[in-house]
N, C-alpha and C. Protein backbone atom coordinates (compact mmCIF):
# COMPACT_ATOMS: atom_id res chain seq x y z
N UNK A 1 -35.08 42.65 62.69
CA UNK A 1 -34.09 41.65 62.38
C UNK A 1 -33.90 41.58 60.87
N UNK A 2 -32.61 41.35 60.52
CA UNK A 2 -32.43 41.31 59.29
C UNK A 2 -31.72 39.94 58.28
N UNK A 3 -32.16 39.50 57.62
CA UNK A 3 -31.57 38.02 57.77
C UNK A 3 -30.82 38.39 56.56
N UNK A 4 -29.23 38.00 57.19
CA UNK A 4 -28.64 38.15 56.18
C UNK A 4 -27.17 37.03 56.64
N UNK A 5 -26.06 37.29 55.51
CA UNK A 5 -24.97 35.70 55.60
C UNK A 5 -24.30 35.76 57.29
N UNK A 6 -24.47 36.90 57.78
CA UNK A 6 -23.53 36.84 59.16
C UNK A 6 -24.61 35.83 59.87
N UNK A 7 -26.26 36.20 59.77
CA UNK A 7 -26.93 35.53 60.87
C UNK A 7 -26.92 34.05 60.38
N UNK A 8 -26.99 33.78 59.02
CA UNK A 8 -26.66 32.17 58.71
C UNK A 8 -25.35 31.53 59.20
N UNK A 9 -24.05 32.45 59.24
CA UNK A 9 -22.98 31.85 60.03
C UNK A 9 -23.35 31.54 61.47
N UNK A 10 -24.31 32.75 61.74
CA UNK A 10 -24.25 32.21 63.24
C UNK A 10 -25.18 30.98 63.44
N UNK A 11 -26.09 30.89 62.92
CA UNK A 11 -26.67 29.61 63.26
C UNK A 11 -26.43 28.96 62.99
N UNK A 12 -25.67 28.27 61.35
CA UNK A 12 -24.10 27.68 61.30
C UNK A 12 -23.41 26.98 62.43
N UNK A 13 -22.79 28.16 62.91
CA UNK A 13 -21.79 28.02 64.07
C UNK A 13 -22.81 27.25 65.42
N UNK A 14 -23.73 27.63 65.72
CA UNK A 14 -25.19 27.33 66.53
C UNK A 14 -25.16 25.42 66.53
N UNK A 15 -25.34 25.43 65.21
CA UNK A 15 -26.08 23.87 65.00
C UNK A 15 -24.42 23.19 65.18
N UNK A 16 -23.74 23.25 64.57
CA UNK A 16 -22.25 22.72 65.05
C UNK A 16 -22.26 22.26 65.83
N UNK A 17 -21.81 23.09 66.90
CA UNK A 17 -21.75 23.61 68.39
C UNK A 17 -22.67 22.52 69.06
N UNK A 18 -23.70 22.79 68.90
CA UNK A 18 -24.83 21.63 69.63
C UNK A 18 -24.55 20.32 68.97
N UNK A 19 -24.39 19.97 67.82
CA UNK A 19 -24.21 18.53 67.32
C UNK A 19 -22.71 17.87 68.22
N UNK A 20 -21.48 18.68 68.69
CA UNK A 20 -20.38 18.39 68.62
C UNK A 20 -20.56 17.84 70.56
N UNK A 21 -21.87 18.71 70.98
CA UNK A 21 -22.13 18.70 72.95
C UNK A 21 -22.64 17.25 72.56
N UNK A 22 -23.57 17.16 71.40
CA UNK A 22 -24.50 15.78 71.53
C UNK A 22 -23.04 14.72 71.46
N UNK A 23 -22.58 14.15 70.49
CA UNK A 23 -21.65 13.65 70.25
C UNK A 23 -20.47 13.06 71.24
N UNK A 24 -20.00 14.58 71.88
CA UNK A 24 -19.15 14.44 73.25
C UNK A 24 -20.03 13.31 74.57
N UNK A 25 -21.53 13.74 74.30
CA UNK A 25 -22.17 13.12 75.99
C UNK A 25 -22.69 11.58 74.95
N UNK A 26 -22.42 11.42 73.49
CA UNK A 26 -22.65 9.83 73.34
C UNK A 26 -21.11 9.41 73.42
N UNK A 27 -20.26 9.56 73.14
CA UNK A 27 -18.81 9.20 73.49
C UNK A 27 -18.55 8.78 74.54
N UNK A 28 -18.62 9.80 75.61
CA UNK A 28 -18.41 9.84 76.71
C UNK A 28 -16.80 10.58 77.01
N UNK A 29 -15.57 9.72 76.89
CA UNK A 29 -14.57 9.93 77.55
C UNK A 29 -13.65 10.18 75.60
N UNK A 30 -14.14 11.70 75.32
CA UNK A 30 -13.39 11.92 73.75
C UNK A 30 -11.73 12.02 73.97
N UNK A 31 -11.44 12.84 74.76
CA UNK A 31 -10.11 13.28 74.49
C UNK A 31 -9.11 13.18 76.24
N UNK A 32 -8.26 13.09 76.01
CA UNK A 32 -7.09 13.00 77.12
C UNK A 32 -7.29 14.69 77.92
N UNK A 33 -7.88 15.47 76.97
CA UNK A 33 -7.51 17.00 77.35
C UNK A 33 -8.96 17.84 77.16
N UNK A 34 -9.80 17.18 78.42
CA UNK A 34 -10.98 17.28 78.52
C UNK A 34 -11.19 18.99 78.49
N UNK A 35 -10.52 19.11 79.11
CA UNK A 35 -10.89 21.02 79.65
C UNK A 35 -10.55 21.80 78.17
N UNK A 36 -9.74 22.07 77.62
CA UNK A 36 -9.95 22.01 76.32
C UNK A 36 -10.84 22.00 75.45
N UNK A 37 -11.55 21.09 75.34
CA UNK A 37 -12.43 20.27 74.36
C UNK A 37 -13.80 20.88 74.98
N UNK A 38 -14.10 20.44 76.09
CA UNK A 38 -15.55 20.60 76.43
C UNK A 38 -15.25 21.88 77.34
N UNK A 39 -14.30 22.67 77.51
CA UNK A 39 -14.29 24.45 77.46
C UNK A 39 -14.97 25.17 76.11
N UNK A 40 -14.25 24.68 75.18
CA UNK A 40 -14.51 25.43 74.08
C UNK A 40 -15.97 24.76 73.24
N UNK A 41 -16.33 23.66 73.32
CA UNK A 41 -17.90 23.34 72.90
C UNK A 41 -18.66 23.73 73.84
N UNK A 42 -18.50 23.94 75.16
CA UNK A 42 -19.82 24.03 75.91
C UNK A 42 -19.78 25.78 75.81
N UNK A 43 -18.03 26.49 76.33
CA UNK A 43 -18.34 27.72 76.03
C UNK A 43 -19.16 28.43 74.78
N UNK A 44 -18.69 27.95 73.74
CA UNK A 44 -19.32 28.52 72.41
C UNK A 44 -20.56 27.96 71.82
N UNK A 45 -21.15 27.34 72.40
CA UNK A 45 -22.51 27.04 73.04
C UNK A 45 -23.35 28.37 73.08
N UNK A 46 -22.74 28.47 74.46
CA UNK A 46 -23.35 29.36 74.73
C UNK A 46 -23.13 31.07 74.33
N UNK A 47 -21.91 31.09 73.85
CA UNK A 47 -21.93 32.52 73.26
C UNK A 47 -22.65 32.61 72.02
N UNK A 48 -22.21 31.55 71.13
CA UNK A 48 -22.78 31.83 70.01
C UNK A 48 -24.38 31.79 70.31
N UNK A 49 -25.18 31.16 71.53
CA UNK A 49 -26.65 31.56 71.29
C UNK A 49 -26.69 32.67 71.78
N UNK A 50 -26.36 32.91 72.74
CA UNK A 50 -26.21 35.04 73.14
C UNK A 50 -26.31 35.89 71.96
N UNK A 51 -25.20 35.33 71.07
CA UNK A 51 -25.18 36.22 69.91
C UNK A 51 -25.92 36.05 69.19
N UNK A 52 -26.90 34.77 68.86
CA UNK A 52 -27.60 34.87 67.87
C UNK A 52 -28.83 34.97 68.09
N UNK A 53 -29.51 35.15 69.92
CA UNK A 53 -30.52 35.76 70.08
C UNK A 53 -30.26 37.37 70.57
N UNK A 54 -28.95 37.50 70.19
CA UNK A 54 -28.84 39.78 70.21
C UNK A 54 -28.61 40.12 68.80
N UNK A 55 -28.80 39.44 67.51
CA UNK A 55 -28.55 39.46 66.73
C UNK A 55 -30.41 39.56 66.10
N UNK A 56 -30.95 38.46 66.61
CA UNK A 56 -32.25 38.29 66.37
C UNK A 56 -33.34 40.05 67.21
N UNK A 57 -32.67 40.02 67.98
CA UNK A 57 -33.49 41.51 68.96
C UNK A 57 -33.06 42.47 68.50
N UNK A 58 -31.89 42.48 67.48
CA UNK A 58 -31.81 43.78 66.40
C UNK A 58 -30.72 44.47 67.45
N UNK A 59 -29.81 43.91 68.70
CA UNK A 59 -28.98 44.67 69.59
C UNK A 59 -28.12 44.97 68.87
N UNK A 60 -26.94 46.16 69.34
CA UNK A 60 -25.56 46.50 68.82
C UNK A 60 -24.58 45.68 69.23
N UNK A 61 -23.98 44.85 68.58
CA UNK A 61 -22.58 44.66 68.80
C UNK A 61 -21.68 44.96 68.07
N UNK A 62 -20.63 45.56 68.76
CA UNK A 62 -19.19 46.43 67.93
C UNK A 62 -18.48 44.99 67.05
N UNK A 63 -18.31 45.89 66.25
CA UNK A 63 -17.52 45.02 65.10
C UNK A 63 -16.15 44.44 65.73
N UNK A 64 -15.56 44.83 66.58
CA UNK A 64 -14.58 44.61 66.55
C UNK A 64 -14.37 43.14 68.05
N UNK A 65 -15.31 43.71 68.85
CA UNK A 65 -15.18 42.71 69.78
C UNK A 65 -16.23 41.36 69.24
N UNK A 66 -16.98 41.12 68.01
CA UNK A 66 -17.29 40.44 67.38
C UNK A 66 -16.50 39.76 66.59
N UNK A 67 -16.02 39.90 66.02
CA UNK A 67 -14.30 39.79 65.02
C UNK A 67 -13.30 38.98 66.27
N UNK A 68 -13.21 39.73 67.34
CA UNK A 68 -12.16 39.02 68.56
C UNK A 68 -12.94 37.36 68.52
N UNK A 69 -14.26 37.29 69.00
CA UNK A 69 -14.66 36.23 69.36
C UNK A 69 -14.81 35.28 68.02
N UNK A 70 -15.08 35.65 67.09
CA UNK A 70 -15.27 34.88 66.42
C UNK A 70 -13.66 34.29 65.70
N UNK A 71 -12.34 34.68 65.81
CA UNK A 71 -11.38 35.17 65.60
C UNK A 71 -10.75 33.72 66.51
N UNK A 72 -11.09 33.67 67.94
CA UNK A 72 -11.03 33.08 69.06
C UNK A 72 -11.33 32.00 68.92
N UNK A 73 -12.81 31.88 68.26
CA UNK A 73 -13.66 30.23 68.24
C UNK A 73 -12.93 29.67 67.01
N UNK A 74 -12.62 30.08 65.95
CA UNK A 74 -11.64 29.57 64.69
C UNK A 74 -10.77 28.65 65.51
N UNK A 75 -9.68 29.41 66.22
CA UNK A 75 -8.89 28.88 67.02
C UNK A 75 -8.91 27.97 67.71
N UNK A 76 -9.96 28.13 68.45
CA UNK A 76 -10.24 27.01 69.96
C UNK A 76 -10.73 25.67 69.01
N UNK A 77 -11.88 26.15 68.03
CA UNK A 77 -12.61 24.99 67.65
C UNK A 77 -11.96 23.78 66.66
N UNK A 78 -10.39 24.46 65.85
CA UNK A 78 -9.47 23.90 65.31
C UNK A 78 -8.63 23.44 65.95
N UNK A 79 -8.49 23.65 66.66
CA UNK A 79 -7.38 23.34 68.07
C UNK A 79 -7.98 21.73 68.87
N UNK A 80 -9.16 22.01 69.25
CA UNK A 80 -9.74 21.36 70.13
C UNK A 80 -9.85 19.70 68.67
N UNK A 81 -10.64 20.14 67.52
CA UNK A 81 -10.98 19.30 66.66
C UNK A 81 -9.17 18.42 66.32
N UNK A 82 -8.72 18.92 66.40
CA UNK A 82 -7.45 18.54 65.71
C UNK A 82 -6.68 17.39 66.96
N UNK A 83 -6.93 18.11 68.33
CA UNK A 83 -6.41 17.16 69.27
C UNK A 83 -7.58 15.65 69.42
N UNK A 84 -8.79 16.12 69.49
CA UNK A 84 -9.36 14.48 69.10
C UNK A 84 -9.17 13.62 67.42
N UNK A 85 -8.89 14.36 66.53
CA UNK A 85 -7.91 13.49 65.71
C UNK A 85 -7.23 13.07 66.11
N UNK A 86 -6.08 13.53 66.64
CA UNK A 86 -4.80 13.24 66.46
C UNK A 86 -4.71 12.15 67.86
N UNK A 87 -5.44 12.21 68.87
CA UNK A 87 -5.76 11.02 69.37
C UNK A 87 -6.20 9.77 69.07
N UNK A 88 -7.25 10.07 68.07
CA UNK A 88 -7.78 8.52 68.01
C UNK A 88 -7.97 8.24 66.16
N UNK A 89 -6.79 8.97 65.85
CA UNK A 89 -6.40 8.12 64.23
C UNK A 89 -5.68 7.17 64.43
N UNK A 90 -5.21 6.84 65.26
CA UNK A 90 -4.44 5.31 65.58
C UNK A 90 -4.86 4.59 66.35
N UNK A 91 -5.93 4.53 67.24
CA UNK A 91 -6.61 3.95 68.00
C UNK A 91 -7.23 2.75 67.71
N UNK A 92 -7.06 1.90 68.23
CA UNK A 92 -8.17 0.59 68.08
C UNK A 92 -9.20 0.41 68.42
N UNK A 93 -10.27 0.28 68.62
CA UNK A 93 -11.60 0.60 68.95
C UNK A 93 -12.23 -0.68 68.46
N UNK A 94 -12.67 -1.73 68.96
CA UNK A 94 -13.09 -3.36 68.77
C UNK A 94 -14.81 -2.97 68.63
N UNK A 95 -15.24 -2.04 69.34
CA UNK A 95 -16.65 -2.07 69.10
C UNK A 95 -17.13 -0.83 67.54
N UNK A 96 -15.90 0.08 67.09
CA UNK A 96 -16.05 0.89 65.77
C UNK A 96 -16.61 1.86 66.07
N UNK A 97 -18.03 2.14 67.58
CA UNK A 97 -18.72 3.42 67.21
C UNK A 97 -18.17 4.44 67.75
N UNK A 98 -17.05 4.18 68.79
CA UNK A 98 -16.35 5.30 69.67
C UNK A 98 -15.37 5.94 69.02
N UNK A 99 -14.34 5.26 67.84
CA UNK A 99 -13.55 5.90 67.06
C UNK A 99 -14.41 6.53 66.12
N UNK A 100 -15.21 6.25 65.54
CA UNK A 100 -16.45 6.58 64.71
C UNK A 100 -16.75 7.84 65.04
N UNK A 101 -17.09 8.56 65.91
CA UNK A 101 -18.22 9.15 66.75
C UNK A 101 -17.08 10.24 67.14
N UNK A 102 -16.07 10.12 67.54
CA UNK A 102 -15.13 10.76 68.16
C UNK A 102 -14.07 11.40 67.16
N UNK A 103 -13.91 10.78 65.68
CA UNK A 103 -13.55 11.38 64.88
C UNK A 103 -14.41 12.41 64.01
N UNK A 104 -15.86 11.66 63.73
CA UNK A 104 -16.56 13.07 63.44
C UNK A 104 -16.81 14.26 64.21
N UNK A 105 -16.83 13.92 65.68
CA UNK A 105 -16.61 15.12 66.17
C UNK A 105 -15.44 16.39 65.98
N UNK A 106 -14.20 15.18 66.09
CA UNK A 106 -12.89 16.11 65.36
C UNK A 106 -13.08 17.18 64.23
N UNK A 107 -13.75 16.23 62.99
CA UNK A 107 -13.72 16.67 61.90
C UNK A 107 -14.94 17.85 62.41
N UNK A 108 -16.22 17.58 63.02
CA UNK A 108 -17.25 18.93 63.08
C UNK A 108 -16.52 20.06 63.61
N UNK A 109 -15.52 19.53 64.68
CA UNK A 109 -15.07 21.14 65.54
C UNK A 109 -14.07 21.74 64.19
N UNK A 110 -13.58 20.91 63.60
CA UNK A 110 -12.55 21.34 62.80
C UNK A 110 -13.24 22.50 61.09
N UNK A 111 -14.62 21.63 61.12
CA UNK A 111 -15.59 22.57 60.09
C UNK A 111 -16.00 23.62 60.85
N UNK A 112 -16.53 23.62 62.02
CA UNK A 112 -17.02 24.91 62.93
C UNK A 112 -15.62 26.13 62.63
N UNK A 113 -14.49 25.82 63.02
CA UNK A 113 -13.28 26.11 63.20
C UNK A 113 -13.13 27.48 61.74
N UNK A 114 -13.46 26.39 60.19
CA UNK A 114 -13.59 27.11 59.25
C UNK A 114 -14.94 28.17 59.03
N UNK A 115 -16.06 27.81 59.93
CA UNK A 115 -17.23 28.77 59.68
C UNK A 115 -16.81 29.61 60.62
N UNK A 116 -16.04 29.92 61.80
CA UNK A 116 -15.83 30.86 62.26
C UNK A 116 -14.76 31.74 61.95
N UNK A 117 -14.25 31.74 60.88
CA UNK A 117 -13.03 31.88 60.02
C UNK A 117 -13.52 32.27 58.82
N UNK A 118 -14.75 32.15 58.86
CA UNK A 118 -15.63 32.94 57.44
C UNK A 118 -16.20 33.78 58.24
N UNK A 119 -16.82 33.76 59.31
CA UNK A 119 -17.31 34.65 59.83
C UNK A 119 -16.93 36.07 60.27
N UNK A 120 -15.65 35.44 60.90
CA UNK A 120 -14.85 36.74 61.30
C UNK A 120 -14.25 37.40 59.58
N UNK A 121 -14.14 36.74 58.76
CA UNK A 121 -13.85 37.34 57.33
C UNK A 121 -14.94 38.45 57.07
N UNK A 122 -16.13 37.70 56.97
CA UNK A 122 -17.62 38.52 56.96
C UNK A 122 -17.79 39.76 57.37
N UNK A 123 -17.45 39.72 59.38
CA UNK A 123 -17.56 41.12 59.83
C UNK A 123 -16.32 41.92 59.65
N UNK A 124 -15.59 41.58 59.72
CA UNK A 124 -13.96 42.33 59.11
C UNK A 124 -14.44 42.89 57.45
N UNK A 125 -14.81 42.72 56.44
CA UNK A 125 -15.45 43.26 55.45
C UNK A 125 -16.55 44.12 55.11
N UNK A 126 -17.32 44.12 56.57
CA UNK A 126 -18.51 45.06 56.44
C UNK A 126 -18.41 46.26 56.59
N UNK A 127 -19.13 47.06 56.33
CA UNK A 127 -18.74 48.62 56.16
C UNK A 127 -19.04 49.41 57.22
N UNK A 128 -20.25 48.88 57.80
CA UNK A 128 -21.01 49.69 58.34
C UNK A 128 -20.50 50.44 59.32
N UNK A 129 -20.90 51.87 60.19
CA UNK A 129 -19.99 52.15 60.99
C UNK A 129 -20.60 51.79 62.51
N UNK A 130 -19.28 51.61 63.20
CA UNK A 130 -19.48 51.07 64.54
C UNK A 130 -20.48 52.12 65.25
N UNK A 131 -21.64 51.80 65.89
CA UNK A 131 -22.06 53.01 66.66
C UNK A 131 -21.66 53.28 67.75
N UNK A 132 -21.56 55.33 68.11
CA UNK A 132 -21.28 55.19 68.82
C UNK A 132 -22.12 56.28 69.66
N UNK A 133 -21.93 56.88 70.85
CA UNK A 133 -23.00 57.54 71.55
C UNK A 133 -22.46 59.32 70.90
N UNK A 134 -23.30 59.92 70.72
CA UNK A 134 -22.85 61.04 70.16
C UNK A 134 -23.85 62.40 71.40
N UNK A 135 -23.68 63.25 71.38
CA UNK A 135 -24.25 64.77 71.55
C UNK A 135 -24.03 65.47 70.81
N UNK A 136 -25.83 65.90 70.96
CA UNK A 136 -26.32 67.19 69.92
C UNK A 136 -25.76 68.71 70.53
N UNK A 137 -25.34 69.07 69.21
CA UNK A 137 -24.69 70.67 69.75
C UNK A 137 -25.51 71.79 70.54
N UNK A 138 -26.89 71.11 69.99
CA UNK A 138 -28.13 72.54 70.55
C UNK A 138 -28.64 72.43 71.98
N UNK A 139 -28.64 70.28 71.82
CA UNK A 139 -28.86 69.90 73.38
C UNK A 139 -28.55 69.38 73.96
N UNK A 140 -27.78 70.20 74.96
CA UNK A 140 -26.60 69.44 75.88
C UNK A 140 -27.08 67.94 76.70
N UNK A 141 -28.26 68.10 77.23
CA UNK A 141 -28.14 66.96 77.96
C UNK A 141 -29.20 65.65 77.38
N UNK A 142 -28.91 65.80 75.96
CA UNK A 142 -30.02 65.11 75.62
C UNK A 142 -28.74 63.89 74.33
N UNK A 143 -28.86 63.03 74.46
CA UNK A 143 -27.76 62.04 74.11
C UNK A 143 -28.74 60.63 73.21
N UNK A 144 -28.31 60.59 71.88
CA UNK A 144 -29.06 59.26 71.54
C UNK A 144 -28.01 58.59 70.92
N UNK A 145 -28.00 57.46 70.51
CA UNK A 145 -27.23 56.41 69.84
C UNK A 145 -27.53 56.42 68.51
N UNK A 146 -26.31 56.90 67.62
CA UNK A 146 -26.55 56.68 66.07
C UNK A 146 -26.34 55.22 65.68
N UNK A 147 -27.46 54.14 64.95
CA UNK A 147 -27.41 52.90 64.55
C UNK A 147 -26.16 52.67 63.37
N UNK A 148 -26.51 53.18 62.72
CA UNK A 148 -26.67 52.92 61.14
C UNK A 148 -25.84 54.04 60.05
């Protein structure tokens, strides 16, 4: 394993992600457009820990279908953050902690939104080459994976 700024985005993106599930189940009822909202926090939940325990086991993932997802969560997580704003900036709320609570969530999906928007910047800039499965000229049936 190699610790470097992609694996800090991902755990970044990690701790977000989990603060925004906590938040949603103290709220309770955040947004009009539930599937939405708790699609894209519970999904990226769980991808981003996939990725950041195949990231931790030293696995291959292609640059490019890394870049898609992270490309994706920008989207969803700005999308999703922006519709619980835009719900409850005018809202009245007599007890304060539900508008409270429900706008920082906005604002977290909406920071997640920008770390996955650095992220996908990150792997879109890296050099390295994608691996891919190659054969040796001398031995035909003998096949390994170039890393690096």
């Amino acid at each position: 394993m190699e610790f470097n700024n992609r694996l800090l985005l991902k755990i970044i993106e990690l701790g977000i992600a989990i603060a925004c599930v906590v938040l949603y189940e103290v709220v309770g009822d955040m947004s009009k457009r539930p599937l939405i909202v708790c699609g894209t926090i519970g999904g990226y939940t769980i991808i981003c820990s996939i990725l950041l325990i195949g990231h931790v086991l030293g696995s291959v993932i292609e640059k490019r279908l890394n870049a898609l997802i992270s490309l994706l969560g920008c989207i969803l997580f700005v999308a999703s953050g922006a519709l619980i704003i835009d719900e409850w900036h005018d809202q009245h709320d007599f007890l304060g902690h539900r508008k409270r609570d429900s706008i920082a969530a906005g604002s977290l999906m909406m920071i997640n939104g920008v770390v996955f928007l650095l992220d996908t910047l990150s792997i879109c800039r890296t050099r390295t080459v994608v691996p891919v499965l190659v054969e040796e000229s001398t031995k035909k049936n003998r096949v390994e994976i170039n890393r690096f």
